[in-house]
N, C-alpha and C. Protein backbone atom coordinates (compact mmCIF):
# COMPACT_ATOMS: atom_id res chain seq x y z
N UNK A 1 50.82 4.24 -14.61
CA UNK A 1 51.23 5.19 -15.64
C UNK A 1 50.16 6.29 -15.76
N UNK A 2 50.55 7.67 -15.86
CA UNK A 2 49.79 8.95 -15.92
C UNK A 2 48.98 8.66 -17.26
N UNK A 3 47.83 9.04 -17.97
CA UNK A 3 47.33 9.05 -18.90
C UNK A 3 46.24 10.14 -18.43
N UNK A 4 45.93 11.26 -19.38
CA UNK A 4 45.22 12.15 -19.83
C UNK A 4 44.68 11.86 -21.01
N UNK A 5 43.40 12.25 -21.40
CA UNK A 5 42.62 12.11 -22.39
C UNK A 5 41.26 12.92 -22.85
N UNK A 6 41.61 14.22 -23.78
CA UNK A 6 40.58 15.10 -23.72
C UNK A 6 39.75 15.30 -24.74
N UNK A 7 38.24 15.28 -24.60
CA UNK A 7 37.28 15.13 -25.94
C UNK A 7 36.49 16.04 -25.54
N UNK A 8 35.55 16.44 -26.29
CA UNK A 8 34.88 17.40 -26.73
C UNK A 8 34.88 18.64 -27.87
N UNK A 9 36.15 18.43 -28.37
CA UNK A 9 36.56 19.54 -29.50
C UNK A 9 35.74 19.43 -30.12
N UNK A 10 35.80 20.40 -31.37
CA UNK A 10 34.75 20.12 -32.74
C UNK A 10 34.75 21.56 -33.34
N UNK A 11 34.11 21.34 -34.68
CA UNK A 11 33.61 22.83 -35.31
C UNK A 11 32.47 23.68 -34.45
N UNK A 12 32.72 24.63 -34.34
CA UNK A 12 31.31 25.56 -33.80
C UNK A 12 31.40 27.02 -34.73
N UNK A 13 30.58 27.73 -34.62
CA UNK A 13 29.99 28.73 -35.13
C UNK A 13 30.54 30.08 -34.30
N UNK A 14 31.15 30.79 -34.65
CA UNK A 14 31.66 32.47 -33.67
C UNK A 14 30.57 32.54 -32.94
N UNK A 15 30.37 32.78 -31.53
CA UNK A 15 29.78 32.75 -30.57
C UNK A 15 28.83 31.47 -29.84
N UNK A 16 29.88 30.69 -30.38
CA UNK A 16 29.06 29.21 -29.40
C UNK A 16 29.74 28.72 -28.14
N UNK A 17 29.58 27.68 -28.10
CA UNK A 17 30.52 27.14 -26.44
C UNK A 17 30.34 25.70 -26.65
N UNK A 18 31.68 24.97 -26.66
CA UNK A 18 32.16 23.95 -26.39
C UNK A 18 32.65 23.65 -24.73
N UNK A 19 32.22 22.27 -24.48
CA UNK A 19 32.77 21.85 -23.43
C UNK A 19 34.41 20.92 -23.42
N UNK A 20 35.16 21.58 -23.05
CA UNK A 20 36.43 19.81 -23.03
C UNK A 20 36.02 19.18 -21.80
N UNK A 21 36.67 17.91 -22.04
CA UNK A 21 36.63 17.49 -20.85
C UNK A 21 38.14 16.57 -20.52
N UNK A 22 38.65 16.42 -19.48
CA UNK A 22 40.24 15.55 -19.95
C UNK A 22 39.89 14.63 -18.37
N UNK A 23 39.96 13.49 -18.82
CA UNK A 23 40.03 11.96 -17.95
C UNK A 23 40.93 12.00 -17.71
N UNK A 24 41.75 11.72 -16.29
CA UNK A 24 43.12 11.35 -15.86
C UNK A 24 43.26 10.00 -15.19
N UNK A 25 44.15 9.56 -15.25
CA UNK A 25 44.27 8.31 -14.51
C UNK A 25 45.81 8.40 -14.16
N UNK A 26 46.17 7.12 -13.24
CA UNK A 26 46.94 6.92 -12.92
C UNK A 26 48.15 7.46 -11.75
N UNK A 27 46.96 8.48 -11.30
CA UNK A 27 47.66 9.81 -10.11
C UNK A 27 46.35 10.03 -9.61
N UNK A 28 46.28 10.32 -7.71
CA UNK A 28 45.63 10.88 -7.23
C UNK A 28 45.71 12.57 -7.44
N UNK A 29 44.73 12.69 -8.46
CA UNK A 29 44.85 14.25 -9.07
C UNK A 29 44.10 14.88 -8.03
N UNK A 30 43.21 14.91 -7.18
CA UNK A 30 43.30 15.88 -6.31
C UNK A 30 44.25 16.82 -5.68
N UNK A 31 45.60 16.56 -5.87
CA UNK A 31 46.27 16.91 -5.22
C UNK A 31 47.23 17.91 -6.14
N UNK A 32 46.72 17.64 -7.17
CA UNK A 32 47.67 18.44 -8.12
C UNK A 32 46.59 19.46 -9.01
N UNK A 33 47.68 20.44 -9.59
CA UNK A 33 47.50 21.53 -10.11
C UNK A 33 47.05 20.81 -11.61
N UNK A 34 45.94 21.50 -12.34
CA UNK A 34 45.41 20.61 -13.88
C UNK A 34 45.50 22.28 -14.85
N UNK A 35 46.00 21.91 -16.07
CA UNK A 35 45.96 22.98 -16.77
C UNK A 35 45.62 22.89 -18.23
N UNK A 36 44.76 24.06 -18.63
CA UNK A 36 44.34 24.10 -20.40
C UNK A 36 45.35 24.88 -21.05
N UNK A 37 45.92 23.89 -22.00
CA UNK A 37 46.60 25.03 -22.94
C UNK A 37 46.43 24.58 -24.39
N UNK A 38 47.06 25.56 -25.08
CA UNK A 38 46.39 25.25 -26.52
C UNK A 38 47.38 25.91 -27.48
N UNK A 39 47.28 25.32 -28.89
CA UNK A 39 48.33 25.61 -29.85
C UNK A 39 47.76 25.47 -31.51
N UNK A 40 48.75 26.31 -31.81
CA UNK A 40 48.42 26.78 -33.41
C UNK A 40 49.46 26.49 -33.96
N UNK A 41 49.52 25.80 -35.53
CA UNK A 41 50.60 25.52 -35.95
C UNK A 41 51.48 26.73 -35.91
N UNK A 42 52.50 26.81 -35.73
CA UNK A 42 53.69 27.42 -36.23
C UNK A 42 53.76 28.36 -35.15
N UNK A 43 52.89 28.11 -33.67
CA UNK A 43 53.22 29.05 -32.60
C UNK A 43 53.51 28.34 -31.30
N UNK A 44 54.03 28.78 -30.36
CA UNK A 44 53.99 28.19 -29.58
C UNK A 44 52.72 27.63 -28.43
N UNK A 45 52.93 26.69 -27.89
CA UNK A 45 51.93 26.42 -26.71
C UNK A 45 51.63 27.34 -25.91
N UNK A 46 50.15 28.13 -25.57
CA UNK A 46 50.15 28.80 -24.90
C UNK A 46 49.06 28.74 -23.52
N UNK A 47 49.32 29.41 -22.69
CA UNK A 47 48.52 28.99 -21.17
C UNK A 47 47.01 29.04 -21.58
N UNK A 48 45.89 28.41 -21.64
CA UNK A 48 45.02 29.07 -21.30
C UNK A 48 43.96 29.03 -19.68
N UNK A 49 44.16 28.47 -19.14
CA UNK A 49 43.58 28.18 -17.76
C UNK A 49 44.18 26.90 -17.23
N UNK A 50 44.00 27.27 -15.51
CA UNK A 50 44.96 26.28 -14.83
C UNK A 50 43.47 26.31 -13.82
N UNK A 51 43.41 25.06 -12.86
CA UNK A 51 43.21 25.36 -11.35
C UNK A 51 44.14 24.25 -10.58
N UNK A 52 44.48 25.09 -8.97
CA UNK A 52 45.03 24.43 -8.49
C UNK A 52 44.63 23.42 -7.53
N UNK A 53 45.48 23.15 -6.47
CA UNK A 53 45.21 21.38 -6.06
C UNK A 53 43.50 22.26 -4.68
N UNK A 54 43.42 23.65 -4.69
CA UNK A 54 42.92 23.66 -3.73
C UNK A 54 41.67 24.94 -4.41
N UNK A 55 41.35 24.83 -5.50
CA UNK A 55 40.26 25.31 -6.34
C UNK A 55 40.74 26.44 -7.13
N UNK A 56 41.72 26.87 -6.60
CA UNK A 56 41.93 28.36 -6.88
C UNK A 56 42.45 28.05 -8.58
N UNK A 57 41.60 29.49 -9.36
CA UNK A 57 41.94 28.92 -10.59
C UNK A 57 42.57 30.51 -11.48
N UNK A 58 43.26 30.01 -12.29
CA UNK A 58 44.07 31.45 -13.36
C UNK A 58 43.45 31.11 -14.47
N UNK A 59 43.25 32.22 -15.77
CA UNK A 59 42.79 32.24 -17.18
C UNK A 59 43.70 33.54 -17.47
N UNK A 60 44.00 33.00 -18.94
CA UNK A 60 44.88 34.06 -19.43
C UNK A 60 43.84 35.04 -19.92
N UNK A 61 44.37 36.48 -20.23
CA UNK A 61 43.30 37.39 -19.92
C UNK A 61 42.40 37.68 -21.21
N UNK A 62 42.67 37.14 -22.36
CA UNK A 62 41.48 36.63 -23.22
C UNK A 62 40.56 35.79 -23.50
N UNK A 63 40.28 34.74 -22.65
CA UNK A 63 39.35 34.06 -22.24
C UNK A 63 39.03 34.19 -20.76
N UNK A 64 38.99 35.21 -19.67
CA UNK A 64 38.71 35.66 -18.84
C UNK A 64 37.22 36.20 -18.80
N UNK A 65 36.33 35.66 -18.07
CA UNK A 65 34.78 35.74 -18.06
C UNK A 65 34.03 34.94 -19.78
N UNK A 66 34.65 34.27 -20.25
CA UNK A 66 34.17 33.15 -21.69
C UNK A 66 34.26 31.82 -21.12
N UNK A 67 36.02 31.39 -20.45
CA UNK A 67 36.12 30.22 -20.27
C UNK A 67 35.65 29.84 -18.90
N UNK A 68 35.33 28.59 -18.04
CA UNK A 68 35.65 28.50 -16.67
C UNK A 68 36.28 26.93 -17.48
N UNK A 69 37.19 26.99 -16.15
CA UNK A 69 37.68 25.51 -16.17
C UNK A 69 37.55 24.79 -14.49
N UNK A 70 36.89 23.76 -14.04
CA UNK A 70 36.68 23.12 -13.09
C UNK A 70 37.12 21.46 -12.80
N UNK A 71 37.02 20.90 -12.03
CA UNK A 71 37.43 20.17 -11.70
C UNK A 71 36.52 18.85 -10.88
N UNK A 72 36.31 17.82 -11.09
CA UNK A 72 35.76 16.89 -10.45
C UNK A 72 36.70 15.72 -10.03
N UNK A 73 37.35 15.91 -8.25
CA UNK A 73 37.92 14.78 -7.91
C UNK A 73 37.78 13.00 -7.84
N UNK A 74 36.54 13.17 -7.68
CA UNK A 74 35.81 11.90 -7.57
C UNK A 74 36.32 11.33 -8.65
N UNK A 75 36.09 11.96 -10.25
CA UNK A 75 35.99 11.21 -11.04
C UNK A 75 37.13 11.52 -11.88
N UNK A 76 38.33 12.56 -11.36
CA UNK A 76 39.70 12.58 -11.98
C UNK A 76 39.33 13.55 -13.38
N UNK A 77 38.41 14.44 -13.33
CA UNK A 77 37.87 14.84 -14.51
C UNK A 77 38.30 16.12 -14.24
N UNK A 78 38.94 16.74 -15.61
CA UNK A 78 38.89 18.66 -15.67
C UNK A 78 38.37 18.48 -16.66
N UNK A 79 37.07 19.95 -16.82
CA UNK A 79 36.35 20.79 -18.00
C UNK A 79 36.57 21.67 -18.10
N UNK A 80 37.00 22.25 -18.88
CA UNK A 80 37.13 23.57 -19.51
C UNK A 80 35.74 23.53 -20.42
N UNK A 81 34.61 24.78 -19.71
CA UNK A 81 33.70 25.66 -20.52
C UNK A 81 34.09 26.73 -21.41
N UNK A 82 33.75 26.65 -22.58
CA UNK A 82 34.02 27.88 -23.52
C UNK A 82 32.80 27.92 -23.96
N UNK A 83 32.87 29.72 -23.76
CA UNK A 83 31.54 30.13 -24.37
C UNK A 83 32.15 31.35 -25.39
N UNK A 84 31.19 31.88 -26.03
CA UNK A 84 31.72 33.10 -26.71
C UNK A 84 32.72 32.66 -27.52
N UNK A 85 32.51 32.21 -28.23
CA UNK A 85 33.61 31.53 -28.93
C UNK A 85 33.98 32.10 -30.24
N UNK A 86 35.56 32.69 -30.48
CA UNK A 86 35.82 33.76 -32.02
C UNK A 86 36.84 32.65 -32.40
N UNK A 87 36.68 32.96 -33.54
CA UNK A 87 37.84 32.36 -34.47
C UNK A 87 39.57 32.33 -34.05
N UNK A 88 39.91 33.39 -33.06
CA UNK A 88 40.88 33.48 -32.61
C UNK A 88 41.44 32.17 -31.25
N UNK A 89 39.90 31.59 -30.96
CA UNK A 89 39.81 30.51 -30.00
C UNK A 89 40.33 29.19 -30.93
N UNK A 90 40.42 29.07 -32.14
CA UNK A 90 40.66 27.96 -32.86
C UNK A 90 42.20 27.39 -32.53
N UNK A 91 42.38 26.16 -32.52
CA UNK A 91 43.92 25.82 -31.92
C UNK A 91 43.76 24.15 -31.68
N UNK A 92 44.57 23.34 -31.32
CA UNK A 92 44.75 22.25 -30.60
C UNK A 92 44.47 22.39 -29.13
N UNK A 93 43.75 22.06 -28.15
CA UNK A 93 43.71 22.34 -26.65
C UNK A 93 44.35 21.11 -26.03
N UNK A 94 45.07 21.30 -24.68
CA UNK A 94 46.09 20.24 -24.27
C UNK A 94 45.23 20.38 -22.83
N UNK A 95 45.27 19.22 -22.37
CA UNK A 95 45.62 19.55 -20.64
C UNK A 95 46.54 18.93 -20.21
N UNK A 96 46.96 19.15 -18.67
CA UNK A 96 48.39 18.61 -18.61
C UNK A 96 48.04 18.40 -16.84
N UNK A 97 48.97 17.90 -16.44
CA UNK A 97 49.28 17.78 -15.06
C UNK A 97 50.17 18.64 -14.45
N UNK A 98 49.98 19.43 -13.80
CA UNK A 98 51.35 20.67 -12.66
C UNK A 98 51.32 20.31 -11.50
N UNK A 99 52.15 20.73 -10.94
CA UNK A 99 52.57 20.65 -9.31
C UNK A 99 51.73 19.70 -8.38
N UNK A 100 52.18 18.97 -7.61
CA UNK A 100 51.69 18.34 -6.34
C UNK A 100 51.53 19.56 -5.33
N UNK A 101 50.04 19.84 -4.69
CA UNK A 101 50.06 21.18 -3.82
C UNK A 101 50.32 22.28 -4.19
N UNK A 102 51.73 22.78 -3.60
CA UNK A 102 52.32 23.89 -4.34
C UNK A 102 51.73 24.80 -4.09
N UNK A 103 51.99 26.25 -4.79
CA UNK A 103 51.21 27.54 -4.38
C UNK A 103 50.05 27.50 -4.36
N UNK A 104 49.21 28.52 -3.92
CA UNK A 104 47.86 28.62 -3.44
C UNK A 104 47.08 29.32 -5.37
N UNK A 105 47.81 29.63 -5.88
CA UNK A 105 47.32 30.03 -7.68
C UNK A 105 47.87 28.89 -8.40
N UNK A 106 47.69 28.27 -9.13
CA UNK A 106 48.14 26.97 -10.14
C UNK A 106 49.47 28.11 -11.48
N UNK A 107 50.34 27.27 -11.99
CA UNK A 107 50.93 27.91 -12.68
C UNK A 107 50.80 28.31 -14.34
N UNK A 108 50.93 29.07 -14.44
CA UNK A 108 50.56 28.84 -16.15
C UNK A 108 51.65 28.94 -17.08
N UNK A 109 53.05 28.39 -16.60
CA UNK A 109 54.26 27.96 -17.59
C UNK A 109 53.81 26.24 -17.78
N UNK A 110 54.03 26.48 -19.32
CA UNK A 110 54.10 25.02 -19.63
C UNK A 110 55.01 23.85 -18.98
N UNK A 111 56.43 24.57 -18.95
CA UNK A 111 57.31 23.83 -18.26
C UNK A 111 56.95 23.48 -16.77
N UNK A 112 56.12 23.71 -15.67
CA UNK A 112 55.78 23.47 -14.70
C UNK A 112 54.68 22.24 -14.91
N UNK A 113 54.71 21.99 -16.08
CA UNK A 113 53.42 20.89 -16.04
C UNK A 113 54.60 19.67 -16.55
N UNK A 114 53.83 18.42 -15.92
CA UNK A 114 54.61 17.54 -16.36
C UNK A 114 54.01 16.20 -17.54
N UNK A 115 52.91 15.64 -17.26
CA UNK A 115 51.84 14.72 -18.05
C UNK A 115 51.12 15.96 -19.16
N UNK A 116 50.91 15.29 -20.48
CA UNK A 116 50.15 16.03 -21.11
C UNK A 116 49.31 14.94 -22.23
N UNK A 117 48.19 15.72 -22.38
CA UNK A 117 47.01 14.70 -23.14
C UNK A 117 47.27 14.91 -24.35
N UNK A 118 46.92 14.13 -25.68
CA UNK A 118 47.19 14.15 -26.99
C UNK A 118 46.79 15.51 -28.12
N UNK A 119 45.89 15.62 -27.32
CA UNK A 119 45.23 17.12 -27.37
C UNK A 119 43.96 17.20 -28.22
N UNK A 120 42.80 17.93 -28.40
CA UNK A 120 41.56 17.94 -29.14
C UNK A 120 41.59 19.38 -29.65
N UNK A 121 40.80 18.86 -30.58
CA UNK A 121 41.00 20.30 -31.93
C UNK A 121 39.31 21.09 -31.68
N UNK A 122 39.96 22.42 -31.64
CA UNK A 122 38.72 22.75 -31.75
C UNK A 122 38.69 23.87 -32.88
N UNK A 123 37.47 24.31 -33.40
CA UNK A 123 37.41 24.87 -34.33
C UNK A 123 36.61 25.78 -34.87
N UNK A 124 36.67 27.63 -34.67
CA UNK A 124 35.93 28.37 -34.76
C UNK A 124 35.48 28.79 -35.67
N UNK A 125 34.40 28.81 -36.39
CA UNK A 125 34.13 29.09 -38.02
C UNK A 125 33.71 31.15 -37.72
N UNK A 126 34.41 31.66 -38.67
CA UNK A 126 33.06 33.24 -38.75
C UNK A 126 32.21 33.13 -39.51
């Protein structure tokens, strides 16, 4: 059975940096596409970084040069780095599982992902 599991959320201060981190099991995730997304009550889920099964990675274009998100096969692990961190970063963060292989860019529709983790809160104070 797929299981995701992501910690590191927490309160921080406008311009700090949190690490996530999301444990996978149950799938040889090398092979698949891993993605950050994140949500606010009363909005929808939205993309924030993917990489795919072959490094190549997307960020939606407001956390572009703040976030990196990477990947460790060995140990089934994605991190998402956030730095620079505004109040507008505050949300639930998800990661999820996408595509086996697949294109050479990872996708950033939710519906292309299939496993998703319970999600960790993070939280930007001004």
């Amino acid at each position: 059975q797929v299981q995701l599991v992501e910690s590191g959320g927490g309160l921080v201060q406008t311009g700090g940096s949190l690490r996530l981190s999301c444990a996978a099991s149950g799938r040889t995730f090398s092979t698949y596409a891993m993605g950050w997304f994140r949500q606010v009550p009363g909005k929808e889920r939205e993309f924030v970084a993917a990489i795919a099964w072959n490094g190549n990675t997307k960020y939606r274009d407001s956390v572009k040069g703040r976030f990196t998100i990477s990947r460790t096969n060995d140990k089934n692990t994605v991190y998402l780095q956030m730095n620079s961190l505004t109040p507008e970063d505050t949300a639930v963060y998800y990661c999820a599982t996408g595509p086996r292989f697949g294109s050479l860019l990872p996708p950033a529709s939710p519906s292309e992902y299939d496993y998703w983790g319970q999600g960790t809160q993070v939280t930007v104070s001004s």
